[in-house]
PDB file of N, CA and C in Angstrom:
ATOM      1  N   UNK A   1      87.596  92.690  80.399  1.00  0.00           N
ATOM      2  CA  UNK A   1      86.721  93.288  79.424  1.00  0.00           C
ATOM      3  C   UNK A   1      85.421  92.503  79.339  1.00  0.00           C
ATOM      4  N   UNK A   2      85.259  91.002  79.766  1.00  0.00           N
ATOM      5  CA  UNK A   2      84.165  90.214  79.674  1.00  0.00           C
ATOM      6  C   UNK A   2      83.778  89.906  77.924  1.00  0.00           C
ATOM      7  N   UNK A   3      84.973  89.313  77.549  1.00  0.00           N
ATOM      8  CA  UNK A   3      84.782  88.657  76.475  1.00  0.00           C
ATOM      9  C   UNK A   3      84.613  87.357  76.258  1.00  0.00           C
ATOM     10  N   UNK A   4      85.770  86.664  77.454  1.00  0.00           N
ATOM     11  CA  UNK A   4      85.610  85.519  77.437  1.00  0.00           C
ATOM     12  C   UNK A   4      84.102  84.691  78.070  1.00  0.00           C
ATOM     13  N   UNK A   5      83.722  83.570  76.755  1.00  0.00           N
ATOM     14  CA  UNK A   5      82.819  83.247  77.195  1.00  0.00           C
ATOM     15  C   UNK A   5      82.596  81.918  78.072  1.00  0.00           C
ATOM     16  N   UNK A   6      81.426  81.703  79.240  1.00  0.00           N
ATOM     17  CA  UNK A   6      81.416  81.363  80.235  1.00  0.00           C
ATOM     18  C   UNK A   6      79.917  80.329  79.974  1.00  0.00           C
ATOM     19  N   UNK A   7      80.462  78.862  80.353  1.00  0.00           N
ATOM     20  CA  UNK A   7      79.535  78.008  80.526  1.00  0.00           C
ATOM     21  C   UNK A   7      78.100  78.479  80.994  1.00  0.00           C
ATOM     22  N   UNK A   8      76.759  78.127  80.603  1.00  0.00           N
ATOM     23  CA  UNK A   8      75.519  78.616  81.027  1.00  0.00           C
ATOM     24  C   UNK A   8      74.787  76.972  81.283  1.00  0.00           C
ATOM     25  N   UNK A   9      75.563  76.219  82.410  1.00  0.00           N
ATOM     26  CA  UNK A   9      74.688  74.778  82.270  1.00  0.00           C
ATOM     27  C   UNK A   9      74.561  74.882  83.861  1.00  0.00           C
ATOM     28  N   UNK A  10      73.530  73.757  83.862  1.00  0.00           N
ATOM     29  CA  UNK A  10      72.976  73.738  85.355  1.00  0.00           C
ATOM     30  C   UNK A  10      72.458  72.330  85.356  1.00  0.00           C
ATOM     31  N   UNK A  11      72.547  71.712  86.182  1.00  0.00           N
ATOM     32  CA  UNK A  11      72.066  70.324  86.142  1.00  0.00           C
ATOM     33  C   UNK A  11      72.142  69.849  84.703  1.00  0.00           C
ATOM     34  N   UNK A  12      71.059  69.237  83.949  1.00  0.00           N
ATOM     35  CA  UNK A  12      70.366  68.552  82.902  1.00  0.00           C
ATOM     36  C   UNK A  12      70.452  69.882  81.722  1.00  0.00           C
ATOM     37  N   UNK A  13      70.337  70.677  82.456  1.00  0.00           N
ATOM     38  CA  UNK A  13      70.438  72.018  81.710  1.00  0.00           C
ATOM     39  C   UNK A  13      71.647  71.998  80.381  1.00  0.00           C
ATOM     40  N   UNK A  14      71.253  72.151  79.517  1.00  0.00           N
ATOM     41  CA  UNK A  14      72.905  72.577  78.611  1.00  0.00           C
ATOM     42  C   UNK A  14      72.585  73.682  77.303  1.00  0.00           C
ATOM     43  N   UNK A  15      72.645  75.418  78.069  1.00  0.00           N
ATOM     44  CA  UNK A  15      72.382  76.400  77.264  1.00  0.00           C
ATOM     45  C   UNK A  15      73.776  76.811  76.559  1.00  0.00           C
ATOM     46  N   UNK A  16      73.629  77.723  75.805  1.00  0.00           N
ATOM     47  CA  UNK A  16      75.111  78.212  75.156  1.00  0.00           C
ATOM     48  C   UNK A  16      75.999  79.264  75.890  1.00  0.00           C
ATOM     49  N   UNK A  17      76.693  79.425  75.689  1.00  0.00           N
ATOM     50  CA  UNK A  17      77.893  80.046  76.592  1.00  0.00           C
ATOM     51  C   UNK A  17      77.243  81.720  76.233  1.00  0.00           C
ATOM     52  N   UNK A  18      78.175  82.227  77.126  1.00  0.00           N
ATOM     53  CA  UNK A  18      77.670  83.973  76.860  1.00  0.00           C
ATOM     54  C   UNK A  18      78.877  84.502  77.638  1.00  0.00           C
ATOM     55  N   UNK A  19      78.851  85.547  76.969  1.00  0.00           N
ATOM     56  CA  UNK A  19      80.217  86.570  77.684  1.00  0.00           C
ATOM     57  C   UNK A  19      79.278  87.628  78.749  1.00  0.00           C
ATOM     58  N   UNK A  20      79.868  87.739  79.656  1.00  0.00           N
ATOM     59  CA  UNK A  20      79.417  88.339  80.578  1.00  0.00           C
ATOM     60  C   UNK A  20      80.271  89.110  81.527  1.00  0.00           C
ATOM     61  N   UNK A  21      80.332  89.951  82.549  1.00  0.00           N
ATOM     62  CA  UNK A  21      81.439  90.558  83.606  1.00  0.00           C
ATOM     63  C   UNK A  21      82.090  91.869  82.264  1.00  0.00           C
ATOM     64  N   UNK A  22      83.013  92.382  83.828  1.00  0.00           N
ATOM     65  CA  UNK A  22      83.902  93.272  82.650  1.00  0.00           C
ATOM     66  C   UNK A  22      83.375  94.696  82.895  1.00  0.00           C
ATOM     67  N   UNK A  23      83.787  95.380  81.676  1.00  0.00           N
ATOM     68  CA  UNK A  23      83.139  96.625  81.579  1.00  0.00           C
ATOM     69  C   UNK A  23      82.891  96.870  80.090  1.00  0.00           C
ATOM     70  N   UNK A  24      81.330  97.313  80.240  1.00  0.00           N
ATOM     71  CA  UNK A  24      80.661  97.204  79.126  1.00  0.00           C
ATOM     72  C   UNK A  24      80.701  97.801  78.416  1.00  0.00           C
ATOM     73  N   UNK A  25      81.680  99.238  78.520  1.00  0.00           N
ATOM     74  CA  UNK A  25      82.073 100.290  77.680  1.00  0.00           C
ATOM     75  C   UNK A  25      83.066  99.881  76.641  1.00  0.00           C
ATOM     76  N   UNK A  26      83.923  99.278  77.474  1.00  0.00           N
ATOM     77  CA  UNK A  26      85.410  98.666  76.555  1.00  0.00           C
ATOM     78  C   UNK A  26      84.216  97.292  75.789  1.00  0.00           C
ATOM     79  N   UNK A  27      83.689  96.927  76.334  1.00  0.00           N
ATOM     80  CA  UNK A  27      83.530  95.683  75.643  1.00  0.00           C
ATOM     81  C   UNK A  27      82.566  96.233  74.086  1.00  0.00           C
ATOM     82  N   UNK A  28      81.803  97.377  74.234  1.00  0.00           N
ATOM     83  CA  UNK A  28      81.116  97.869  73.262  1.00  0.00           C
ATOM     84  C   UNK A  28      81.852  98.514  71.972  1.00  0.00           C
ATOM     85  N   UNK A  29      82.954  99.288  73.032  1.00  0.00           N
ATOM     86  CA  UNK A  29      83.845  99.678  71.810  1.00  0.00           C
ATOM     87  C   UNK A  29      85.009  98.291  70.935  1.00  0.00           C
ATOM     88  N   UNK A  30      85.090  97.368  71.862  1.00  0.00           N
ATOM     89  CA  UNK A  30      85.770  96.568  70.716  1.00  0.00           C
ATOM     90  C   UNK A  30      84.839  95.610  69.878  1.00  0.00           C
ATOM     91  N   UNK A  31      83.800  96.116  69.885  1.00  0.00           N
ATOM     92  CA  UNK A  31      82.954  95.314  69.383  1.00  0.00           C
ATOM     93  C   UNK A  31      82.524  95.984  67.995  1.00  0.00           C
ATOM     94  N   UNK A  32      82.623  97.123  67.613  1.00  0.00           N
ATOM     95  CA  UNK A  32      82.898  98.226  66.791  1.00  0.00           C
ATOM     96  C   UNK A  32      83.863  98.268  66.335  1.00  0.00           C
ATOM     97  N   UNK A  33      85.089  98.267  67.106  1.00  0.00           N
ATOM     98  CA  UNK A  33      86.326  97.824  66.556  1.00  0.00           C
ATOM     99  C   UNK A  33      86.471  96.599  65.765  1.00  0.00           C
ATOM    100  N   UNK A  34      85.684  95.892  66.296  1.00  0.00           N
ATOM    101  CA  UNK A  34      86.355  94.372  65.545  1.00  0.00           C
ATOM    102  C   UNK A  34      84.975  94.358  64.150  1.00  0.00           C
ATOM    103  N   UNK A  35      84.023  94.932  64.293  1.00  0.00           N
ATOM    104  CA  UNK A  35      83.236  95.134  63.372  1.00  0.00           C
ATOM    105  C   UNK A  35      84.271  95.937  61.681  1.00  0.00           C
ATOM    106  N   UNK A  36      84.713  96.914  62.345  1.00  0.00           N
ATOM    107  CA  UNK A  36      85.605  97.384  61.523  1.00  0.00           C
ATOM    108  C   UNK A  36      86.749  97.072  60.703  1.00  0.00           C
ATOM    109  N   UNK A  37      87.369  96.274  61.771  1.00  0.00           N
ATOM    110  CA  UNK A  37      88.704  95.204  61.331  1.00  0.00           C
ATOM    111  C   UNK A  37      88.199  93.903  60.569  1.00  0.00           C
ATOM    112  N   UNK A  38      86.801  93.700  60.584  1.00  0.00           N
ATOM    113  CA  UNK A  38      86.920  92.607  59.514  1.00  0.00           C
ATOM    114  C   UNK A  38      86.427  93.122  58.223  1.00  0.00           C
ATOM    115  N   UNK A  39      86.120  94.578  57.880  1.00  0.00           N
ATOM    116  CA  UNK A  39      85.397  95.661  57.136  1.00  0.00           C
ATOM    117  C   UNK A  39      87.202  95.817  56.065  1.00  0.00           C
ATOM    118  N   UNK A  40      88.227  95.773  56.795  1.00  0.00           N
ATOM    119  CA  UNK A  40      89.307  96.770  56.195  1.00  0.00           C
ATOM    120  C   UNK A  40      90.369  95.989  56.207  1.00  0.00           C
ATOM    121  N   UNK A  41      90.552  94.583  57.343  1.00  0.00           N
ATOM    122  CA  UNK A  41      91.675  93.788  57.415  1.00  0.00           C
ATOM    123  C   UNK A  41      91.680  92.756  56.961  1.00  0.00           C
ATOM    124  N   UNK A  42      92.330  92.292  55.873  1.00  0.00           N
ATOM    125  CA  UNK A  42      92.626  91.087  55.352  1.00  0.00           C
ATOM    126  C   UNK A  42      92.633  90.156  56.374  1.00  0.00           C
ATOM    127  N   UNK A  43      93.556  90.466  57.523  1.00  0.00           N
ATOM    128  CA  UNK A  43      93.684  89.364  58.555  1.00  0.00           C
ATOM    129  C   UNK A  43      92.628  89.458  59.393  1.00  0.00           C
ATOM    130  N   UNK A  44      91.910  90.440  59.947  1.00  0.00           N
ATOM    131  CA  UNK A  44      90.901  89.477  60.343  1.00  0.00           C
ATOM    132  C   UNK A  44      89.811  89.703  59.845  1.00  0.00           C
ATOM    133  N   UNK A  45      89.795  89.676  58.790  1.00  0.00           N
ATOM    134  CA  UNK A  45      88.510  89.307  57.594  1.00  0.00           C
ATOM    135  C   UNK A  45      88.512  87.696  57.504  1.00  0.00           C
ATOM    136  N   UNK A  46      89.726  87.200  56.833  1.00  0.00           N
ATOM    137  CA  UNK A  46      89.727  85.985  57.122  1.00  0.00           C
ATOM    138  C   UNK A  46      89.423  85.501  58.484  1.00  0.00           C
ATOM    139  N   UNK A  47      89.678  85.368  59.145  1.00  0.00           N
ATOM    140  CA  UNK A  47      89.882  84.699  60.435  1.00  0.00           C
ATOM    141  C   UNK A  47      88.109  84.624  60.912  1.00  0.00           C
ATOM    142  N   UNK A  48      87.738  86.046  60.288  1.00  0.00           N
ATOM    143  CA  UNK A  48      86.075  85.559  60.368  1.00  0.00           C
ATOM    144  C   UNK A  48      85.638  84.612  59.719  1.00  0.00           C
ATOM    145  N   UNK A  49      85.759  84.962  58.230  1.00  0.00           N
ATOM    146  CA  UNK A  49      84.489  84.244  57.386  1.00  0.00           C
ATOM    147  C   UNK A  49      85.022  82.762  57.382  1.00  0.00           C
ATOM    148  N   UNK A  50      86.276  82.238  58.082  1.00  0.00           N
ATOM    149  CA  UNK A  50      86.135  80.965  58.370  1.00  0.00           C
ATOM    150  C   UNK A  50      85.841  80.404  59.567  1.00  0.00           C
ATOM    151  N   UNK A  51      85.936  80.991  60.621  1.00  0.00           N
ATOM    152  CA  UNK A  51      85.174  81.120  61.764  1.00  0.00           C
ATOM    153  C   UNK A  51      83.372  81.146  61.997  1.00  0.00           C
ATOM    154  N   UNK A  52      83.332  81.951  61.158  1.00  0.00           N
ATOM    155  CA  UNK A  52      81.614  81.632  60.813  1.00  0.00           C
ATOM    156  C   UNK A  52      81.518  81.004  59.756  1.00  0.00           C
ATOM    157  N   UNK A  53      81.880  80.608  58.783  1.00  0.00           N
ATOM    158  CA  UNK A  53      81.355  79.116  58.302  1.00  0.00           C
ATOM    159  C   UNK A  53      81.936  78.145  59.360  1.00  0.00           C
ATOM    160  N   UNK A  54      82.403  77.673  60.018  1.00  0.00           N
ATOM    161  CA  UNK A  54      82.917  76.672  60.614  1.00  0.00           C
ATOM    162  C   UNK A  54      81.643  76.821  61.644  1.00  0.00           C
ATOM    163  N   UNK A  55      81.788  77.472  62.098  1.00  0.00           N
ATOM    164  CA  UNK A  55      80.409  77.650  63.727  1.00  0.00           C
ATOM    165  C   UNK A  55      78.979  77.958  63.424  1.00  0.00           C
ATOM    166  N   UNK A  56      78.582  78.442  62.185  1.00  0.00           N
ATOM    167  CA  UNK A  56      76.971  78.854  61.792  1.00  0.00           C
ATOM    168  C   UNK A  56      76.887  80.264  62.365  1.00  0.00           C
ATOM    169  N   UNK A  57      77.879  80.946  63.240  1.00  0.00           N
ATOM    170  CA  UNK A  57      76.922  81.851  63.826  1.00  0.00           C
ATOM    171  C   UNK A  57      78.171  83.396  64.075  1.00  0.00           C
ATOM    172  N   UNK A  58      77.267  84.198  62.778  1.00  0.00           N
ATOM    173  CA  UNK A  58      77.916  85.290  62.884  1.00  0.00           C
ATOM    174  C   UNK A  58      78.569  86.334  63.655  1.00  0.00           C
ATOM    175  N   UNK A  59      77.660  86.371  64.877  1.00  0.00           N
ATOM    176  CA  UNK A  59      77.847  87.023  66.109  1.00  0.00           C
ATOM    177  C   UNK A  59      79.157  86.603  66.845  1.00  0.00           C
ATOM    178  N   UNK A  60      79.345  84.900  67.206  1.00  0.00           N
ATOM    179  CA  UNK A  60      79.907  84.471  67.974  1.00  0.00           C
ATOM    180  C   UNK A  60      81.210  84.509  66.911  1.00  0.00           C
ATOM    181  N   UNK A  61      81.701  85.096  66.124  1.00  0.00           N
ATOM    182  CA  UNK A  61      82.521  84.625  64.879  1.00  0.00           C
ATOM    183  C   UNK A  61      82.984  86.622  65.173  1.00  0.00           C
ATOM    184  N   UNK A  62      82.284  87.320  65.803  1.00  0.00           N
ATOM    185  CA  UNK A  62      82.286  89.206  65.747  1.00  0.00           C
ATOM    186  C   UNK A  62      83.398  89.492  66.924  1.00  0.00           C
ATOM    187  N   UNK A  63      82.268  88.085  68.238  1.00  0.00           N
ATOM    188  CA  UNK A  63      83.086  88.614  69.366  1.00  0.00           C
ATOM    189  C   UNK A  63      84.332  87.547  69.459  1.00  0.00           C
ATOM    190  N   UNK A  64      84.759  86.819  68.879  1.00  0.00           N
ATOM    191  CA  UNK A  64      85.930  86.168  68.959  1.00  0.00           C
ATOM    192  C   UNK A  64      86.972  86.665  67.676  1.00  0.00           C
ATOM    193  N   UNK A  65      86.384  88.306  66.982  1.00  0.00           N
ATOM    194  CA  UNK A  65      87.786  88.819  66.466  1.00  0.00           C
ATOM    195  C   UNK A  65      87.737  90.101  67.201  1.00  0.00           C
ATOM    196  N   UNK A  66      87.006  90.433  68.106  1.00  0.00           N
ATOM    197  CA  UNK A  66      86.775  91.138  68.895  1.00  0.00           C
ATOM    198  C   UNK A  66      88.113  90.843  69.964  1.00  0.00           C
ATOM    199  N   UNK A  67      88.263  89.645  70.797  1.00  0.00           N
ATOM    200  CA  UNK A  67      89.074  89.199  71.508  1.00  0.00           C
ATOM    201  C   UNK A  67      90.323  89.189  70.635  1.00  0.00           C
ATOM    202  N   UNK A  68      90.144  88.546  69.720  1.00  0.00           N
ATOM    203  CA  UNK A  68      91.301  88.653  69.129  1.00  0.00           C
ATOM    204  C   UNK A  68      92.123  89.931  68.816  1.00  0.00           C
ATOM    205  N   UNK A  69      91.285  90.634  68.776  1.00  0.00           N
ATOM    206  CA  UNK A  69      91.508  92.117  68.990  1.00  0.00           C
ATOM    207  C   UNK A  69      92.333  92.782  70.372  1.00  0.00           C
ATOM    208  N   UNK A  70      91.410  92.292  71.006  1.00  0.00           N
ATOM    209  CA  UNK A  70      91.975  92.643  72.214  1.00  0.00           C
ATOM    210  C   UNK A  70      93.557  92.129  72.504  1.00  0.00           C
ATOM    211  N   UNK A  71      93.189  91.324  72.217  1.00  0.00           N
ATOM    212  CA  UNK A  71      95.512  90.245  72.240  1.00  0.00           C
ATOM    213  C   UNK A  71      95.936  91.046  71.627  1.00  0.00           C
ATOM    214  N   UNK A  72      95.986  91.580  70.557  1.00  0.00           N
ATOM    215  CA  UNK A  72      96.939  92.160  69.589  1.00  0.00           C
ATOM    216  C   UNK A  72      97.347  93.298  69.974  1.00  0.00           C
ATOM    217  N   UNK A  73      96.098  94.126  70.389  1.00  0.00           N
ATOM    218  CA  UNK A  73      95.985  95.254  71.019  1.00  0.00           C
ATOM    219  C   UNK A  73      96.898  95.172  72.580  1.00  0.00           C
ATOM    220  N   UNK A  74      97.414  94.500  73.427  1.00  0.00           N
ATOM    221  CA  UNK A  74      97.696  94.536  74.496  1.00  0.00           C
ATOM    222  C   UNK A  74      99.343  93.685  73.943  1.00  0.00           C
ATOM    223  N   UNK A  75      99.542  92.889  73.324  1.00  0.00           N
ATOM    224  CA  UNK A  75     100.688  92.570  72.602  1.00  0.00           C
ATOM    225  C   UNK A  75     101.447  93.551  72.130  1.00  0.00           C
ATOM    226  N   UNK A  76     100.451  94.765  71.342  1.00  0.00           N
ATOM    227  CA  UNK A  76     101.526  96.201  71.086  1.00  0.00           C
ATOM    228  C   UNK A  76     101.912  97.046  71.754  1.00  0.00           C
ATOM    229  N   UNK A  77     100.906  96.996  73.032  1.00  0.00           N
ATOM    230  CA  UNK A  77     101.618  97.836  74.019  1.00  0.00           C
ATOM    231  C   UNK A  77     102.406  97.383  75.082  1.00  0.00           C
ATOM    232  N   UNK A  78     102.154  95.871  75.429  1.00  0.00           N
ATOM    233  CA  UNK A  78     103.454  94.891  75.952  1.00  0.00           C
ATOM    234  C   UNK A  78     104.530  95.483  75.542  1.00  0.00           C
ATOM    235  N   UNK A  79     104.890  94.823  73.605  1.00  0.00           N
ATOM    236  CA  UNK A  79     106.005  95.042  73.093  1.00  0.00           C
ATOM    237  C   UNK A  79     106.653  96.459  72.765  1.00  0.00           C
ATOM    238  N   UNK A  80     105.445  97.605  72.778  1.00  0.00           N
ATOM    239  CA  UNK A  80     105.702  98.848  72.895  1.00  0.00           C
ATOM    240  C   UNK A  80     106.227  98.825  70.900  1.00  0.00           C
ATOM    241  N   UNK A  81     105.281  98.683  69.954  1.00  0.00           N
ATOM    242  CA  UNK A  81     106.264  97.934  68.343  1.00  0.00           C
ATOM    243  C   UNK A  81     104.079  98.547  67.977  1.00  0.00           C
ATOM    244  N   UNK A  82     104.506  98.829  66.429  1.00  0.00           N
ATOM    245  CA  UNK A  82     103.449  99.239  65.683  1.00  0.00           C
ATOM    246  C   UNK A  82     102.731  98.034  65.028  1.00  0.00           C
ATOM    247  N   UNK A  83     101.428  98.123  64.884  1.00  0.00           N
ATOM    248  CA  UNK A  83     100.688  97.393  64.231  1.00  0.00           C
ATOM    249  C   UNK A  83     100.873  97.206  62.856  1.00  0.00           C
ATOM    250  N   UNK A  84     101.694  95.778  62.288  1.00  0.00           N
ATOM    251  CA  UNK A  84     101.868  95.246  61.355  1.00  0.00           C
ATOM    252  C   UNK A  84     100.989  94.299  60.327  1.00  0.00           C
TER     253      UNK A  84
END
């Protein structure tokens, strides 16, 4: 999906990581998705707003319940069991 994010350093260089690869369709829609799930879910409502206070940065706090999204999402259809 190109969520996971990927070192951006080069020599002396030391920029911030960025998610990149994948397909940008899935990656747009869980990005909406996870916009939503911290809109309606206790669980990952939390998991944000301490995630972005801990890191400063809202975005990077979107796409890591975004991913987190994605686990859960592939965990229910692993286990073939409803979202609890």
């Amino acid at each position: 999906v190109g969520l996971a994010p990927f070192d951006n350093k080069s020599g002396k260089l030391n920029r911030r990581s960025q998610i990149q690869g994948g397909r940008s369709r899935v990656r747009r829609a869980l990005y909406m998705a996870a916009l939503t799930a911290i809109r309606t879910c206790d669980r990952f409502k939390s998991f944000y707003t301490a995630l972005a206070a801990r890191s400063g940065s809202k975005k990077l706090a979107i796409i890591a319940v975004a991913r987190k999204l994605l686990v859960v999402l592939n965990a229910i259809i692993r286990d073939k069991t409803a979202f609890a």
